[in-house]
C-alpha atoms as a PDB file:
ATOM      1  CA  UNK A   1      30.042 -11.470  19.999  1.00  0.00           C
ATOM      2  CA  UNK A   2      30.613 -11.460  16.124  1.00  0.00           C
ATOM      3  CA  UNK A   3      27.354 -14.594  16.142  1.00  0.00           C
ATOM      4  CA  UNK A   4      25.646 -11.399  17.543  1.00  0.00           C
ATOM      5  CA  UNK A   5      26.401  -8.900  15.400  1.00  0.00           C
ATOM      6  CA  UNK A   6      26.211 -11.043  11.848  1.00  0.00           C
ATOM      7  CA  UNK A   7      22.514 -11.771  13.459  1.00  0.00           C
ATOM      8  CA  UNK A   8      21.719  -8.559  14.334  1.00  0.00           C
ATOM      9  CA  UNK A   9      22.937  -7.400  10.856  1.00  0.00           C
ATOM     10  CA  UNK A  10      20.664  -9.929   9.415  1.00  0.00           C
ATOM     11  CA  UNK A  11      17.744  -9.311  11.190  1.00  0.00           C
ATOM     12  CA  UNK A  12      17.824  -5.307  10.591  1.00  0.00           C
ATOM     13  CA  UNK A  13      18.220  -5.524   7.009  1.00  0.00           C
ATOM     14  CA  UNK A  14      15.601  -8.051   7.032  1.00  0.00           C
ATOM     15  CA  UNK A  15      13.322  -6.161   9.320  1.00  0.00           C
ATOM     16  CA  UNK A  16      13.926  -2.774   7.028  1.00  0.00           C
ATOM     17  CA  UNK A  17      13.124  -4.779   3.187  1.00  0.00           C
ATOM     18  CA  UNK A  18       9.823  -5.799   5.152  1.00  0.00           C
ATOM     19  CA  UNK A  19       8.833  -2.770   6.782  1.00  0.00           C
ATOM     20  CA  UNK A  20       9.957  -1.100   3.050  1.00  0.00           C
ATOM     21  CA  UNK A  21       7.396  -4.251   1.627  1.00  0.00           C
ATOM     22  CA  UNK A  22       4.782  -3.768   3.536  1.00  0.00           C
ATOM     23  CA  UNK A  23       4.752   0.330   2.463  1.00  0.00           C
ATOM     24  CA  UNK A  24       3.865  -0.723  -0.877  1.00  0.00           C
ATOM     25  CA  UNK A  25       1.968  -4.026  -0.464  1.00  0.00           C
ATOM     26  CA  UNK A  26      -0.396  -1.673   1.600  1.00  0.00           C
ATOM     27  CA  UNK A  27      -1.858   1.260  -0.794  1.00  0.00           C
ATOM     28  CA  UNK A  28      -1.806  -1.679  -3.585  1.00  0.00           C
ATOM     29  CA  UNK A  29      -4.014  -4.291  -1.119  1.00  0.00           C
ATOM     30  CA  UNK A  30      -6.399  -1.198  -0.679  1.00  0.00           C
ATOM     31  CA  UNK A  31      -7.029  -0.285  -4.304  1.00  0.00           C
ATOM     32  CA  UNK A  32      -7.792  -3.728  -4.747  1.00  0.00           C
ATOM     33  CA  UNK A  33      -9.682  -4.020  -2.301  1.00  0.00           C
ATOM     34  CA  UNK A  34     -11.494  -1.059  -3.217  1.00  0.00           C
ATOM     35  CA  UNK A  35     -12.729  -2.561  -6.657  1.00  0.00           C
ATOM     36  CA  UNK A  36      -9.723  -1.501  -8.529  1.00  0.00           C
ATOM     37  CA  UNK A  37      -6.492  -2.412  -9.443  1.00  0.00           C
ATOM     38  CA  UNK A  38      -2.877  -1.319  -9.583  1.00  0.00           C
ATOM     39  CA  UNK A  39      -1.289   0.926 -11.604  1.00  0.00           C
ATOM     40  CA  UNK A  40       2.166   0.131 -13.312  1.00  0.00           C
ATOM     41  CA  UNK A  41       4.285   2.167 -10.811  1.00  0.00           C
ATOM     42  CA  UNK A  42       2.806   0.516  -7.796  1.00  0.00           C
ATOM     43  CA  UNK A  43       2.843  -2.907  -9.071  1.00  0.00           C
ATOM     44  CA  UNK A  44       6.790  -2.316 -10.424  1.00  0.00           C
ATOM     45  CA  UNK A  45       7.724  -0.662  -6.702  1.00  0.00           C
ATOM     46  CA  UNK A  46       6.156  -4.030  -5.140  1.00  0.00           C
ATOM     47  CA  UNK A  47       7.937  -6.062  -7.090  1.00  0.00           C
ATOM     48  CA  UNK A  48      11.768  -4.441  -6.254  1.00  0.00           C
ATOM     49  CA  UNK A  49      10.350  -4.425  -2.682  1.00  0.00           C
ATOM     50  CA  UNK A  50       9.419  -8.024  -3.327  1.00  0.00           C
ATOM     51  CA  UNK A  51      12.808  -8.718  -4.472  1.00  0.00           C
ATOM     52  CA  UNK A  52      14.902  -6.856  -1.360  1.00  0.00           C
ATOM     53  CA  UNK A  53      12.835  -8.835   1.181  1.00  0.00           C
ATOM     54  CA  UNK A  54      14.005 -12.151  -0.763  1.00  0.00           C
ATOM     55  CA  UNK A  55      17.838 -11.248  -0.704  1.00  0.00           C
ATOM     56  CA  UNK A  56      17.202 -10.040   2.870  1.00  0.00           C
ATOM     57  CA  UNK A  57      16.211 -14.030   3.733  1.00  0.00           C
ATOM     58  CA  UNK A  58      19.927 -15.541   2.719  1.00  0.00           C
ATOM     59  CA  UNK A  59      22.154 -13.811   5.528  1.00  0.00           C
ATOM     60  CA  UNK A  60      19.137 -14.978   8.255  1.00  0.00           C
ATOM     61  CA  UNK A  61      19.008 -17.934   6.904  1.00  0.00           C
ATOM     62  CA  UNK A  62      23.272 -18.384   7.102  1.00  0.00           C
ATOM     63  CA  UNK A  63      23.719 -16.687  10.791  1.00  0.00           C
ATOM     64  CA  UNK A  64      20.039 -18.008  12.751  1.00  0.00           C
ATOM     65  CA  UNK A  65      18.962 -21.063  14.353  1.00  0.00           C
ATOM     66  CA  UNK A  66      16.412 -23.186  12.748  1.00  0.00           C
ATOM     67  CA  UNK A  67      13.084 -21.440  14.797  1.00  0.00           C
ATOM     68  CA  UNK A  68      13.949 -17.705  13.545  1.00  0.00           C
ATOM     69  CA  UNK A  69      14.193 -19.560   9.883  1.00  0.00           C
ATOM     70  CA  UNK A  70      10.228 -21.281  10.555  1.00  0.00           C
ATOM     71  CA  UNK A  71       8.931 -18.261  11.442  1.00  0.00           C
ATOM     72  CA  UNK A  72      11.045 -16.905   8.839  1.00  0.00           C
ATOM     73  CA  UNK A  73       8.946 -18.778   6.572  1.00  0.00           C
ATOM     74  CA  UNK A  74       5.908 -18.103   7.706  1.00  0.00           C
ATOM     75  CA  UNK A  75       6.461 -14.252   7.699  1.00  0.00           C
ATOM     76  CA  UNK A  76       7.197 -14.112   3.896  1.00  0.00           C
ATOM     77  CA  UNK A  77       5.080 -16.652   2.192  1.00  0.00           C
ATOM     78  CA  UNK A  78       1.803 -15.147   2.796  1.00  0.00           C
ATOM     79  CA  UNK A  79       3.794 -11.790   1.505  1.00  0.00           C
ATOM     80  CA  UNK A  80       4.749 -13.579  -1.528  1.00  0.00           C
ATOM     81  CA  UNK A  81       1.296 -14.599  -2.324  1.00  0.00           C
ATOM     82  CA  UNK A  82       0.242 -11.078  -1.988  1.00  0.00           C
ATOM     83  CA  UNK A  83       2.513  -9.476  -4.442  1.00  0.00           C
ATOM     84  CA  UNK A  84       1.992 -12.090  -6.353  1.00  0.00           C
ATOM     85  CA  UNK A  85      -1.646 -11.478  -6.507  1.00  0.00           C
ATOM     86  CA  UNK A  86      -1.119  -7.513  -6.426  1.00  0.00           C
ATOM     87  CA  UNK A  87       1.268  -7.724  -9.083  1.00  0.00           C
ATOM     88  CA  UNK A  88      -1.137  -9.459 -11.381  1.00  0.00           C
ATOM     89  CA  UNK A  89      -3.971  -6.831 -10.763  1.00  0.00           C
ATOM     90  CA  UNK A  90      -3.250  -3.951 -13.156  1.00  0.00           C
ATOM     91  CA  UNK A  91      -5.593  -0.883 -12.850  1.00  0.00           C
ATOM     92  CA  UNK A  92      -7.779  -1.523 -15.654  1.00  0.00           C
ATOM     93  CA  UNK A  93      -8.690  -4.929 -13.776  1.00  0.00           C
ATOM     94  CA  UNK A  94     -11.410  -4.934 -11.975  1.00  0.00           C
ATOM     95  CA  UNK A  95     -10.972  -7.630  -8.872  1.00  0.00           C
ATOM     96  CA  UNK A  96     -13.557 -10.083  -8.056  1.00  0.00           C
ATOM     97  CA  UNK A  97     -14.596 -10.304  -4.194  1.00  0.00           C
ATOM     98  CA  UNK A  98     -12.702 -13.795  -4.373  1.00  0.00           C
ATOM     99  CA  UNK A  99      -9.654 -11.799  -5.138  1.00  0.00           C
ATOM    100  CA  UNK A 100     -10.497  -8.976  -2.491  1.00  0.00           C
ATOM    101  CA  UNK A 101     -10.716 -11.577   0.030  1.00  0.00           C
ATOM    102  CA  UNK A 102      -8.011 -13.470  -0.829  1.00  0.00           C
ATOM    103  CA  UNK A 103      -6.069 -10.234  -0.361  1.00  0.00           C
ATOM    104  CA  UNK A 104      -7.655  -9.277   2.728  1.00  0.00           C
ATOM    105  CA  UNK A 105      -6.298 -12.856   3.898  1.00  0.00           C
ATOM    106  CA  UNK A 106      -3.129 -12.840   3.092  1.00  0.00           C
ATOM    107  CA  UNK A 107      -2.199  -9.411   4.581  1.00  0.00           C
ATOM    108  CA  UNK A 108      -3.794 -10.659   7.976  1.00  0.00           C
ATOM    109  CA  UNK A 109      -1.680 -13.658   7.905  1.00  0.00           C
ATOM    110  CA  UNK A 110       1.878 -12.119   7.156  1.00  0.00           C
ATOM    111  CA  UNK A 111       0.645  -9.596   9.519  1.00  0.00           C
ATOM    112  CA  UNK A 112       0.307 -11.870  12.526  1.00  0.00           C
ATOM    113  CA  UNK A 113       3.701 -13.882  11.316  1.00  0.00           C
ATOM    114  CA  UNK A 114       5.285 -10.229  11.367  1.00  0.00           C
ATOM    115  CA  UNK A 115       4.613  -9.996  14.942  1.00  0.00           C
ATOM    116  CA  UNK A 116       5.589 -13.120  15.985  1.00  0.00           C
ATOM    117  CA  UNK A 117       9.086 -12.866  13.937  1.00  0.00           C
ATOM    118  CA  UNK A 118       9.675  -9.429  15.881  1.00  0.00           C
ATOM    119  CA  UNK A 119       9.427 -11.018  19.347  1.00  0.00           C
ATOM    120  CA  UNK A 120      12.012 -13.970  18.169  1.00  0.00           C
ATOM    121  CA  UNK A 121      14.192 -11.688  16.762  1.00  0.00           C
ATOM    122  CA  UNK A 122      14.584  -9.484  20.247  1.00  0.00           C
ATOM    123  CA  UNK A 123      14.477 -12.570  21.949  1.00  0.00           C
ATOM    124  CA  UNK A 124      16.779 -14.508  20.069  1.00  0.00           C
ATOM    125  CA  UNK A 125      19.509 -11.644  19.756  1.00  0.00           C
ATOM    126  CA  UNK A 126      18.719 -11.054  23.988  1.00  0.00           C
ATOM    127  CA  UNK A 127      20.256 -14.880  24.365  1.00  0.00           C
ATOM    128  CA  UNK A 128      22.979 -14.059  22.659  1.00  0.00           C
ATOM    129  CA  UNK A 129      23.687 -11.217  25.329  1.00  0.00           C
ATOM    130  CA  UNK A 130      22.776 -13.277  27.977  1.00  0.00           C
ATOM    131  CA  UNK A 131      25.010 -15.904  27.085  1.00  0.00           C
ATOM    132  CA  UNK A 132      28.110 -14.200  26.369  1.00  0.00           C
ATOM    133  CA  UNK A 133      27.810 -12.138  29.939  1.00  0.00           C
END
């Protein structure tokens, strides 16, 4: 039972510094999306957000198997890229539609590799209970 509960951990905090992300990736993807850019508050709350979801990564990384780490991957890359991208846009930018689209792109993609992580994770953690009954 402690496999399950250092995974569960893991995938909680990792779920929350996501979910907490994704709250600020959001408003900042829209400004720039809009034909603006993003002020210094936004751009400074993406990148402590940025840097949660990274420290959230190490404990998943130490307690899951090797599939919950691939999707793993492909849940924050394309969230990296974004802030990335966001944090380089300040307000007094104006974004090309390269850039908008880029954006646009990027926020699909981690948002499909979201949804697939979920469904792991609650399937992964219900082997664990299946297993130890």
């Amino acid at each position: 039972m402690r496999n399950y509960d250092a995974r569960q951990r893991a995938y909680a905090e990792f779920v929350g510094a996501i979910e907490a992300l994704d709250w600020q990736l959001y408003p900042a993807k829209e400004a720039v999306r809009s034909g603006s850019g993003v002020d210094d508050l936004s751009r400074a709350e993406i990148r402590e957000s940025y840097i949660a979801m990274s420290r959230a990564c190490g404990p998943i990384v130490m307690a899951a198997p090797s599939e919950i780490q691939q999707v793993l991957h492909h849940t924050t890359i394309p969230r990296a890229r974004l802030a990335r991208i966001l944090m380089c846009h300040p307000s007094d930018h104006h974004a090309d539609a390269g850039i908008r689209d880029e954006v646009q792109r990027e926020w699909k993609e981690a948002q499909h590799a979201y949804r697939g992580l979920r469904e792991r994770l609650r399937a992964d953690l219900a082997d664990i209970t299946k297993s130890s009954t």
